[in-house]
N, C-alpha and C. Protein backbone atom coordinates (compact mmCIF):
# COMPACT_ATOMS: atom_id res chain seq x y z
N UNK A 1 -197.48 -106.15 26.13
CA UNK A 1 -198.51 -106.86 25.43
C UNK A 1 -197.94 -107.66 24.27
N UNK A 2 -197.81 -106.93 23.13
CA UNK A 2 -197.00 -107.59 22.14
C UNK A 2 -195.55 -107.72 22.12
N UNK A 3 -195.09 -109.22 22.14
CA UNK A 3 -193.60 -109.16 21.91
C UNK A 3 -192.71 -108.91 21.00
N UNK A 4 -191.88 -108.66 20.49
CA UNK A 4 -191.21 -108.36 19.75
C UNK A 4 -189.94 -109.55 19.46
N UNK A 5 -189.96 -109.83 18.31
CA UNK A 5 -189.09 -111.32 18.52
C UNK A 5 -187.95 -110.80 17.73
N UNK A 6 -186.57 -110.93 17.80
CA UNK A 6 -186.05 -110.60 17.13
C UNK A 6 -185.41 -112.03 16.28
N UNK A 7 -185.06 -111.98 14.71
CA UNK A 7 -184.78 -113.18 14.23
C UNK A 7 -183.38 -112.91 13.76
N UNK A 8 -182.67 -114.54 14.21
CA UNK A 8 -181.35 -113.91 13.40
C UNK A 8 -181.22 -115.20 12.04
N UNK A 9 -180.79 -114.19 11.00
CA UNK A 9 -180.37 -115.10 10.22
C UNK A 9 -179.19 -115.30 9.95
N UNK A 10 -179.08 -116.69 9.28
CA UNK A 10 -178.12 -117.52 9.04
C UNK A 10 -177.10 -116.86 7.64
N UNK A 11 -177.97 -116.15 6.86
CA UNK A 11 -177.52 -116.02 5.62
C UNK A 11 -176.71 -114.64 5.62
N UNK A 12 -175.57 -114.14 4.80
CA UNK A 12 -174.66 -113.44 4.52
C UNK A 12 -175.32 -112.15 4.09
N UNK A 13 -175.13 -110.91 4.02
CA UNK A 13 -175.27 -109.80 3.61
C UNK A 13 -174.30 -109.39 2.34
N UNK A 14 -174.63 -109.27 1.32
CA UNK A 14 -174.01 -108.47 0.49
C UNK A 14 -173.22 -107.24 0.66
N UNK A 15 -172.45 -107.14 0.30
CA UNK A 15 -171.63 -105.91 0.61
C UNK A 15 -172.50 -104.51 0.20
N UNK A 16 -172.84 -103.52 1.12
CA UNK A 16 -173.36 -102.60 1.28
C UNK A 16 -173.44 -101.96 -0.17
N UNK A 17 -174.30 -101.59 -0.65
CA UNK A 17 -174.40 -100.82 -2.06
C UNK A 17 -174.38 -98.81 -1.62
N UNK A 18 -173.28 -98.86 -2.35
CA UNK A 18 -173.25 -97.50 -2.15
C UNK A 18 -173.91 -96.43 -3.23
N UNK A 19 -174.18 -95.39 -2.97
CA UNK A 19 -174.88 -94.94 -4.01
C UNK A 19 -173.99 -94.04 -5.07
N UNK A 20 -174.62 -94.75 -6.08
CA UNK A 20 -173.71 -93.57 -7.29
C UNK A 20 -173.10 -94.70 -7.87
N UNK A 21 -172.80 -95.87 -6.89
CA UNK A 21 -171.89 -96.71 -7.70
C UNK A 21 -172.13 -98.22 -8.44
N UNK A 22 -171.98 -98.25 -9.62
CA UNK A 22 -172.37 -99.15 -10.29
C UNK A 22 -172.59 -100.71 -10.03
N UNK A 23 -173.23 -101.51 -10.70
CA UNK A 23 -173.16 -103.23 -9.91
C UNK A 23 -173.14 -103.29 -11.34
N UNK A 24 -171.65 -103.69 -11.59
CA UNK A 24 -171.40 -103.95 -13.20
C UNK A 24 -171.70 -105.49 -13.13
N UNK A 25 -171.76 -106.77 -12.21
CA UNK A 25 -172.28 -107.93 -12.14
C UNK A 25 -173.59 -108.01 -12.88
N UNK A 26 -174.63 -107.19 -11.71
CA UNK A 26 -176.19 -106.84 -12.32
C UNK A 26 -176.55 -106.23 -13.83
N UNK A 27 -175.16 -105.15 -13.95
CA UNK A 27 -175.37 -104.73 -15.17
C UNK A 27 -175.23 -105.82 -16.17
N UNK A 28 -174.23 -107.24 -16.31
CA UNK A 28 -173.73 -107.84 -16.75
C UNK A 28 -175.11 -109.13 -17.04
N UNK A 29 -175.41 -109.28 -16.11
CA UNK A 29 -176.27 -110.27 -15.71
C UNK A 29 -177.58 -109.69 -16.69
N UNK A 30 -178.23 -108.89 -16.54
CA UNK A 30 -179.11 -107.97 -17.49
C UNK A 30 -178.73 -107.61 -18.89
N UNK A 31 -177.99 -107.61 -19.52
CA UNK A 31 -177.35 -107.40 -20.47
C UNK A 31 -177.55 -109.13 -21.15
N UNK A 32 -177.24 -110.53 -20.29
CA UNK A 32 -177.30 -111.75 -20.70
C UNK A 32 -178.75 -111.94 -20.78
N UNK A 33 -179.32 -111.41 -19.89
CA UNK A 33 -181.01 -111.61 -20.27
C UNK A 33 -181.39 -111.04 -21.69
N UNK A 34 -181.21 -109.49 -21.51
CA UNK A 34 -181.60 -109.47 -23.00
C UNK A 34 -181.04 -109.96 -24.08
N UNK A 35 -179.74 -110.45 -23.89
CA UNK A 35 -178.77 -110.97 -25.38
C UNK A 35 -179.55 -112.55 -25.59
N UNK A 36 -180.25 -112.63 -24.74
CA UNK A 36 -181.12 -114.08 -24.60
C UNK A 36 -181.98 -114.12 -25.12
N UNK A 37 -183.15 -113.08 -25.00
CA UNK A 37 -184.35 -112.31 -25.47
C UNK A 37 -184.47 -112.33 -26.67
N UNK A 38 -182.87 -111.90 -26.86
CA UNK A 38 -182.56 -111.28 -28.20
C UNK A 38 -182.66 -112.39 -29.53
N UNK A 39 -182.34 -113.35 -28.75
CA UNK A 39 -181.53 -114.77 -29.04
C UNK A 39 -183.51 -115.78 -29.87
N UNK A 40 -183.70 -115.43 -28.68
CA UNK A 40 -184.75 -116.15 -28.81
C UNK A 40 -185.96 -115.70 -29.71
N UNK A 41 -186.20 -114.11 -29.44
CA UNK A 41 -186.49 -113.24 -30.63
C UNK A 41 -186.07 -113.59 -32.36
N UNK A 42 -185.20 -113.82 -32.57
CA UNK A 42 -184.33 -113.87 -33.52
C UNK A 42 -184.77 -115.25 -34.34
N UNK A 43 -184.65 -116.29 -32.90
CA UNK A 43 -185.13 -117.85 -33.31
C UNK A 43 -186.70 -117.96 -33.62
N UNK A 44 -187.79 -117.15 -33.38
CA UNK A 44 -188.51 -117.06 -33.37
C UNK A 44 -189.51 -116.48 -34.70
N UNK A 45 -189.07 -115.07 -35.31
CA UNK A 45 -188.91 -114.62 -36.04
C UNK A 45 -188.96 -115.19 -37.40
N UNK A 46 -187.29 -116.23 -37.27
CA UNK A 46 -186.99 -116.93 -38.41
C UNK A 46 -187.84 -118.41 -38.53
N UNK A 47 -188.52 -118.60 -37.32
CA UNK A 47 -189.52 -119.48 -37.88
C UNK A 47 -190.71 -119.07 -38.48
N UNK A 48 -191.07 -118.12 -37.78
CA UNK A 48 -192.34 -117.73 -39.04
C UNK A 48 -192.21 -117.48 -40.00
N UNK A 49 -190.97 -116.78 -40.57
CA UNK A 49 -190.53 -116.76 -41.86
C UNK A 49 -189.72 -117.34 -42.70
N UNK A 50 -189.85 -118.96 -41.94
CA UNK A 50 -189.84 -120.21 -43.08
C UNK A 50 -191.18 -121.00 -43.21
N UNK A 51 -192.05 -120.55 -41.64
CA UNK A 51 -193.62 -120.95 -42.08
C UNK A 51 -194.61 -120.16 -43.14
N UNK A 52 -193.95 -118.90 -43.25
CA UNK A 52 -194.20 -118.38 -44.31
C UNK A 52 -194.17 -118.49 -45.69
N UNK A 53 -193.24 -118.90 -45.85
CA UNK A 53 -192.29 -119.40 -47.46
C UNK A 53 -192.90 -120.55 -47.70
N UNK A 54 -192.94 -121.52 -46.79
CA UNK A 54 -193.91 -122.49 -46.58
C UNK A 54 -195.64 -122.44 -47.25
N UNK A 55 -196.36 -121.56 -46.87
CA UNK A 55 -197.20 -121.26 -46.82
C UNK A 55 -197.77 -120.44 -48.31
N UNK A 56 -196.69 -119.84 -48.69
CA UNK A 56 -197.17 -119.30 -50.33
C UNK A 56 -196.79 -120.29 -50.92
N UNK A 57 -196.02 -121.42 -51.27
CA UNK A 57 -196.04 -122.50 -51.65
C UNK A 57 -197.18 -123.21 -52.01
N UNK A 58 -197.76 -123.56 -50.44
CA UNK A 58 -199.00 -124.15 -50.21
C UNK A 58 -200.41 -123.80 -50.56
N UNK A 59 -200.43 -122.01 -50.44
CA UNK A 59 -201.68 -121.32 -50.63
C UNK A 59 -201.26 -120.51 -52.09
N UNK A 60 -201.03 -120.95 -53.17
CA UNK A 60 -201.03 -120.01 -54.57
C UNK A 60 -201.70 -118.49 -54.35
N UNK A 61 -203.17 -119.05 -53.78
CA UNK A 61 -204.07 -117.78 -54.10
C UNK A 61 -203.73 -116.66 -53.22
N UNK A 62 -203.08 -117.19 -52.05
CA UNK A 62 -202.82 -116.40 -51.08
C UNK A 62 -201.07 -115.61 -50.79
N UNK A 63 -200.23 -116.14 -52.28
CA UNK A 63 -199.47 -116.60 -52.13
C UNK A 63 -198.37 -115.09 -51.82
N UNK A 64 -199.02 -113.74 -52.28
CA UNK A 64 -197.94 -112.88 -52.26
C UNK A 64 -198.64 -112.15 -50.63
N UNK A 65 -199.56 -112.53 -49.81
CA UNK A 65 -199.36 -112.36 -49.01
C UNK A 65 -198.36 -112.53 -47.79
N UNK A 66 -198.53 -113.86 -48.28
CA UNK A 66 -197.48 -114.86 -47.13
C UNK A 66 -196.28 -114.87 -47.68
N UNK A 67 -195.91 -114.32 -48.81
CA UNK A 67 -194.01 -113.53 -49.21
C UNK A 67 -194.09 -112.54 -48.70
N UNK A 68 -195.29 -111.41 -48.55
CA UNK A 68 -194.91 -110.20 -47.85
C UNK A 68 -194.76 -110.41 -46.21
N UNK A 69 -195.11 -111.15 -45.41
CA UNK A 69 -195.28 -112.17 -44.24
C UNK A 69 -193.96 -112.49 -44.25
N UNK A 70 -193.45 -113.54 -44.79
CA UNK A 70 -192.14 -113.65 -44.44
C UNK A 70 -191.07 -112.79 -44.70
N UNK A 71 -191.16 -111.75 -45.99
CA UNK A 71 -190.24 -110.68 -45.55
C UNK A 71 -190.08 -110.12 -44.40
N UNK A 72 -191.62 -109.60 -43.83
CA UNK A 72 -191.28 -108.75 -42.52
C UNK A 72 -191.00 -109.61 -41.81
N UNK A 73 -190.98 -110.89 -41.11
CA UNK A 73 -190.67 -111.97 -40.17
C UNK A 73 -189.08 -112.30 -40.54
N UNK A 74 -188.47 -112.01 -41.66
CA UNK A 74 -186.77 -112.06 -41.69
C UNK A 74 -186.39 -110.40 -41.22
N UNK A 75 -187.10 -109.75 -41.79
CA UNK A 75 -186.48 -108.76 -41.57
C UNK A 75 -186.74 -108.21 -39.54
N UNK A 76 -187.78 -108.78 -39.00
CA UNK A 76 -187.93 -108.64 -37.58
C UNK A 76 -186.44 -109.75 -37.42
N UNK A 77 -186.93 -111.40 -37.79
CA UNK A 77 -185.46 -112.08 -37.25
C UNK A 77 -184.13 -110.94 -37.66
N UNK A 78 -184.06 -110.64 -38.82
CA UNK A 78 -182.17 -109.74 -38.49
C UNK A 78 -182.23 -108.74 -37.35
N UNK A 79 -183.09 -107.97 -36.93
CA UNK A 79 -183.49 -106.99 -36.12
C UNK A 79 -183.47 -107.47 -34.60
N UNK A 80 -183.83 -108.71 -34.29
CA UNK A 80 -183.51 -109.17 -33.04
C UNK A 80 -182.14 -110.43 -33.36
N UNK A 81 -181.54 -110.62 -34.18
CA UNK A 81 -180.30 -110.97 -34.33
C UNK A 81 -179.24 -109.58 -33.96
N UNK A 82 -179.51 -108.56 -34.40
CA UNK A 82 -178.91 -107.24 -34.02
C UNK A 82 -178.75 -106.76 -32.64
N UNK A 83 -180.22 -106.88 -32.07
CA UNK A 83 -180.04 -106.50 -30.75
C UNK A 83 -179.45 -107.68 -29.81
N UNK A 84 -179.30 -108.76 -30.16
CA UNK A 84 -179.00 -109.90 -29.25
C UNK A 84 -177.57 -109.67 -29.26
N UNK A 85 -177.01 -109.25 -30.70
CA UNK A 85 -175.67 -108.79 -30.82
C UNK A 85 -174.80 -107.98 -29.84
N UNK A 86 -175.54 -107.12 -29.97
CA UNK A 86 -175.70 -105.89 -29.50
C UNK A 86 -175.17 -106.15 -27.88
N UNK A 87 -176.36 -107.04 -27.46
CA UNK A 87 -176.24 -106.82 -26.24
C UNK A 87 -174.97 -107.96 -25.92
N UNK A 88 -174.84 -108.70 -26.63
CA UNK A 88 -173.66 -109.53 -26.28
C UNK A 88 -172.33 -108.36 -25.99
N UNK A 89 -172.49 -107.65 -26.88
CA UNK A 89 -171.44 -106.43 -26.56
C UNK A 89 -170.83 -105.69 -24.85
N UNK A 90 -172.67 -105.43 -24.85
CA UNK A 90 -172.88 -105.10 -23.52
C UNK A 90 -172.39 -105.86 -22.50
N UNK A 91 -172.89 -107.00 -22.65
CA UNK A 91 -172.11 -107.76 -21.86
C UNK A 91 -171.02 -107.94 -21.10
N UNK A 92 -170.25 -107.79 -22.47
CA UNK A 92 -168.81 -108.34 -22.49
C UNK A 92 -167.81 -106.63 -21.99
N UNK A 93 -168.52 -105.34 -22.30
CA UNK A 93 -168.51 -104.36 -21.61
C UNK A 93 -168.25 -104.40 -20.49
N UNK A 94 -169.56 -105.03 -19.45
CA UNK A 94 -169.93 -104.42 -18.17
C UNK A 94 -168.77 -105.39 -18.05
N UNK A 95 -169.00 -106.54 -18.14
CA UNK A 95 -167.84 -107.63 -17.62
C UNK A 95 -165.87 -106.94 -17.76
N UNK A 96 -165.92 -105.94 -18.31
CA UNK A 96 -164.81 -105.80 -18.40
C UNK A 96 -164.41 -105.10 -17.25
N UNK A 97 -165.32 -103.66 -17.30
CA UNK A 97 -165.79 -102.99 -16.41
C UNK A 97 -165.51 -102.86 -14.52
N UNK A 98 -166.09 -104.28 -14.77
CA UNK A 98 -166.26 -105.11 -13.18
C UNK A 98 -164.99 -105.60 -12.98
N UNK A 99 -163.84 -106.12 -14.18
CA UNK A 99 -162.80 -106.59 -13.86
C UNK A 99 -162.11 -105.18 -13.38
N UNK A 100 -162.08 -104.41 -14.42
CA UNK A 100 -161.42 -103.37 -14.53
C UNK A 100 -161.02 -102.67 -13.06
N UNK A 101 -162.74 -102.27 -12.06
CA UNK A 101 -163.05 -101.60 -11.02
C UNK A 101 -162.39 -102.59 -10.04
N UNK A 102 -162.58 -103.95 -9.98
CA UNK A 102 -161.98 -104.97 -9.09
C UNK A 102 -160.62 -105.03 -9.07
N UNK A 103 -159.69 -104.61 -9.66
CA UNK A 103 -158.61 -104.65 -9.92
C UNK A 103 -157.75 -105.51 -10.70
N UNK A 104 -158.71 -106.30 -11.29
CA UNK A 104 -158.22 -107.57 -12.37
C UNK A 104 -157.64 -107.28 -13.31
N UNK A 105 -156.56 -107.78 -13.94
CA UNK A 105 -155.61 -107.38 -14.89
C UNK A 105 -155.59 -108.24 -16.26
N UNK A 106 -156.12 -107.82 -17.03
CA UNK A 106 -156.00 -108.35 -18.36
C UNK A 106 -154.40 -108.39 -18.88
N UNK A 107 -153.68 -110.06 -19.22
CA UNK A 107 -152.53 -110.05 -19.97
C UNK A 107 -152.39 -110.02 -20.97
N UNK A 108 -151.68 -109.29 -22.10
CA UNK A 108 -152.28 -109.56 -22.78
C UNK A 108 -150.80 -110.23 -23.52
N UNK A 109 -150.84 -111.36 -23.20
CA UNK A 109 -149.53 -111.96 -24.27
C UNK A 109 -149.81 -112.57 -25.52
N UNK A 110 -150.10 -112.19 -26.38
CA UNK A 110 -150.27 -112.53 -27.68
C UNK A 110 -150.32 -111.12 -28.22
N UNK A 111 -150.56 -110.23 -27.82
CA UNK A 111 -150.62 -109.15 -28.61
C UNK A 111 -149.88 -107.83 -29.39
């Protein structure tokens, strides 16, 4: 009644993932997302807390609100400047990692 079609594709298979064992690439790759996050967090942050500074300027009456406003908005920007750090670390970790397991050899002539 019903056929069964079988399809072949064109495209490559990844090398079998075994279990237990790490994908320091993926780990690597994830690690750039959040150092991005981090990045952008950070950029983000420090704009509200120059729209802030801005803003007690502008509003006298309102004015030690929007200093307490931009404190916490620098102090969130250093906090995702940290973790973006952070994860740049990670990064540069897993990436070693992956060389390391691959058999890649760091020279180190300067050192």
């Amino acid at each position: 009644m019903a056929e069964e079609h079988h399809h072949h594709h064109l495209h490559h298979h990844k090398e079998e993932e075994v279990p237990g064992e790490v994908d320091y690439k993926k780990e690597e790759k994830h690690h750039k997302h959040l150092e991005h996050l981090g990045e952008l967090g950070a950029a983000a942050a420090g704009a509200y807390a120059l729209h802030e500074k801005h803003e007690a300027k502008k509003d006298p009456e309102h004015g030690h609100r929007h200093k307490v406003e931009e404190e916490i908005a620098a102090a969130a920007a250093a906090g995702a400047g940290g973790f973006a750090f952070h994860e740049h670390h990670e990064k540069k970790d897993s990436k070693k990692e992956d060389e390391e397991a691959h058999g890649k050899k760091h020279h180190h002539l300067f050192g």
